[in-house]
Protein backbone atom coordinates (compact mmCIF):
# COMPACT_ATOMS: atom_id res chain seq x y z
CA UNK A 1 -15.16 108.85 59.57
CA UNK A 2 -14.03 112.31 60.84
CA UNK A 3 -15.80 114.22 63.76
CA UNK A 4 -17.32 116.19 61.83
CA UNK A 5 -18.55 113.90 59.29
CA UNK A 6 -20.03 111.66 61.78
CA UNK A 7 -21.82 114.70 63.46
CA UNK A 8 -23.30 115.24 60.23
CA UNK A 9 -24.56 111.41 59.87
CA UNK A 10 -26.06 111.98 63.15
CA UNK A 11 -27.63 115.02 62.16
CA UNK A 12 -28.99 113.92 58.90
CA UNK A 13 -29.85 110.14 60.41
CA UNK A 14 -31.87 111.98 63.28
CA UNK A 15 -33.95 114.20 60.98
CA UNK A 16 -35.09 111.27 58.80
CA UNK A 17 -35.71 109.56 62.38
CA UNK A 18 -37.69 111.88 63.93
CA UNK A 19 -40.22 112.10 60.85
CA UNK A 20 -41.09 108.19 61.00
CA UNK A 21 -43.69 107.43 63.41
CA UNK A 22 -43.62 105.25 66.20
CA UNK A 23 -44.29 101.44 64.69
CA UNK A 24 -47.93 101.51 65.16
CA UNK A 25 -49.15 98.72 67.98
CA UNK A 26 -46.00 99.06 70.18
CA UNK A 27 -47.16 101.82 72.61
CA UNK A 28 -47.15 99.77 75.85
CA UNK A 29 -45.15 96.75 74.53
CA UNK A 30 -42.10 95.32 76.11
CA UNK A 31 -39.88 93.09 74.56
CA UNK A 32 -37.17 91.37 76.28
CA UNK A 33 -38.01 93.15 79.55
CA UNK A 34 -38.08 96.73 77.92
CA UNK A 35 -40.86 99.34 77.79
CA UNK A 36 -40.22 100.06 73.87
CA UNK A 37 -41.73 103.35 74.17
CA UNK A 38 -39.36 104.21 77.22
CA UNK A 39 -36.61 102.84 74.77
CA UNK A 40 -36.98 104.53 72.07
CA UNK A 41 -37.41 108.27 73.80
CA UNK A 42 -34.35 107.64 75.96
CA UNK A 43 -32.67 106.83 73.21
CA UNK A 44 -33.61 109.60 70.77
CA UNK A 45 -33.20 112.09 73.57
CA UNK A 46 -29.48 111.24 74.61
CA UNK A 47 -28.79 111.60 70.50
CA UNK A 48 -30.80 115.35 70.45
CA UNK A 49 -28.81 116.08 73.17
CA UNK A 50 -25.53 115.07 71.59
CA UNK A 51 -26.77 117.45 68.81
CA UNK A 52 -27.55 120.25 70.14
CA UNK A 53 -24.47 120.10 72.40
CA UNK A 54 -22.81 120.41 69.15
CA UNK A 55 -21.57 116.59 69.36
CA UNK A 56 -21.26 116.21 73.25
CA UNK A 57 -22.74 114.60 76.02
CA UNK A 58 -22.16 114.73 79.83
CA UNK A 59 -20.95 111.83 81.54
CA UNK A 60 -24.57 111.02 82.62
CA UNK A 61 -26.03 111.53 79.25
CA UNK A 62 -23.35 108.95 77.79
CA UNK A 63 -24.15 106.41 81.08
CA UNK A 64 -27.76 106.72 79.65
CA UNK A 65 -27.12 106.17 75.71
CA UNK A 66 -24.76 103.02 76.51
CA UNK A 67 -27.39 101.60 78.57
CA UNK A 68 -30.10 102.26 75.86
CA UNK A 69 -27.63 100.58 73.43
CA UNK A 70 -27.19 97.61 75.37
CA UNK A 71 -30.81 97.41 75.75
CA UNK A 72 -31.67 97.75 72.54
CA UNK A 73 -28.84 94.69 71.73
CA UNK A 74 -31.25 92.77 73.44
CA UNK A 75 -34.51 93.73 72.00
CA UNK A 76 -33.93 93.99 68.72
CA UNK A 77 -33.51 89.52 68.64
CA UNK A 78 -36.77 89.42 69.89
CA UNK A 79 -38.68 91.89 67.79
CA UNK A 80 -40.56 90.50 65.06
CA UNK A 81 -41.97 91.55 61.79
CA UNK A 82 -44.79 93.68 63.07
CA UNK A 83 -42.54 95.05 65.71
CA UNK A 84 -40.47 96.98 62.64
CA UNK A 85 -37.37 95.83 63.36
CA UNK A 86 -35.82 98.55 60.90
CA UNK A 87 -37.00 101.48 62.86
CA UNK A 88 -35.31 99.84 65.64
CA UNK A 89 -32.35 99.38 63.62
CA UNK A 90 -31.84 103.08 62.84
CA UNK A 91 -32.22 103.69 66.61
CA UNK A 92 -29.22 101.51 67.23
CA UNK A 93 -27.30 102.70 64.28
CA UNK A 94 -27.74 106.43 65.51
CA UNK A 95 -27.00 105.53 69.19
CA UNK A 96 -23.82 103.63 68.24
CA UNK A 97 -22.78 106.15 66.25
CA UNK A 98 -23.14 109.16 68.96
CA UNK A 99 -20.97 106.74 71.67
CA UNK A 100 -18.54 105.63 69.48
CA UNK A 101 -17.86 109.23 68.11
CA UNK A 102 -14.79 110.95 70.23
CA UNK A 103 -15.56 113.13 73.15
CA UNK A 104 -14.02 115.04 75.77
């Protein structure tokens, strides 16, 4: 997938994100030793960031989104059907997309 291409993924994949709402019942809930709530804006605020950097993040920024993704390679085994796993899911998919995508 080009640059550009993926940027637009992101873009489009972050849009749809941010009008779901938080899985009802999580706020507070930790799974696998994470605050999901902590997880989930960490995440989504490393990818706006990559965003509206116009597909770049700063070397702390990235430090942050790889740790989210390894967290969230953890937690998503342990979630179960109440914990919607698919929101999760697109979390991930976002986040691996913005750290895989080449930057300078």
């Amino acid at each position: 997938m080009s640059e550009e291409n993926v940027f637009e993924s992101v873009s489009r994949l972050y849009q749809e994100f941010m009008e779901l709402p938080f899985p009802p019942g999580l706020a507070g809930a930790d799974r696998a030793g994470h605050d999901l709530v902590l997880l989930d804006s960490d995440t989504a605020a490393c990818i706006f960031v990559w965003i509206e950097n116009g597909g770049e993040l700063q070397a702390r920024s990235r430090s942050i989104l790889l740790r989210c993704i390894a967290r969230l390679e953890r937690v998503i085994p342990a979630l179960g059907e109440a914990d919607h796993p698919e929101y999760w899911h697109r979390l991930r998919e976002m986040a691996h997309l913005v750290a895989d995508a080449p930057h300078t």
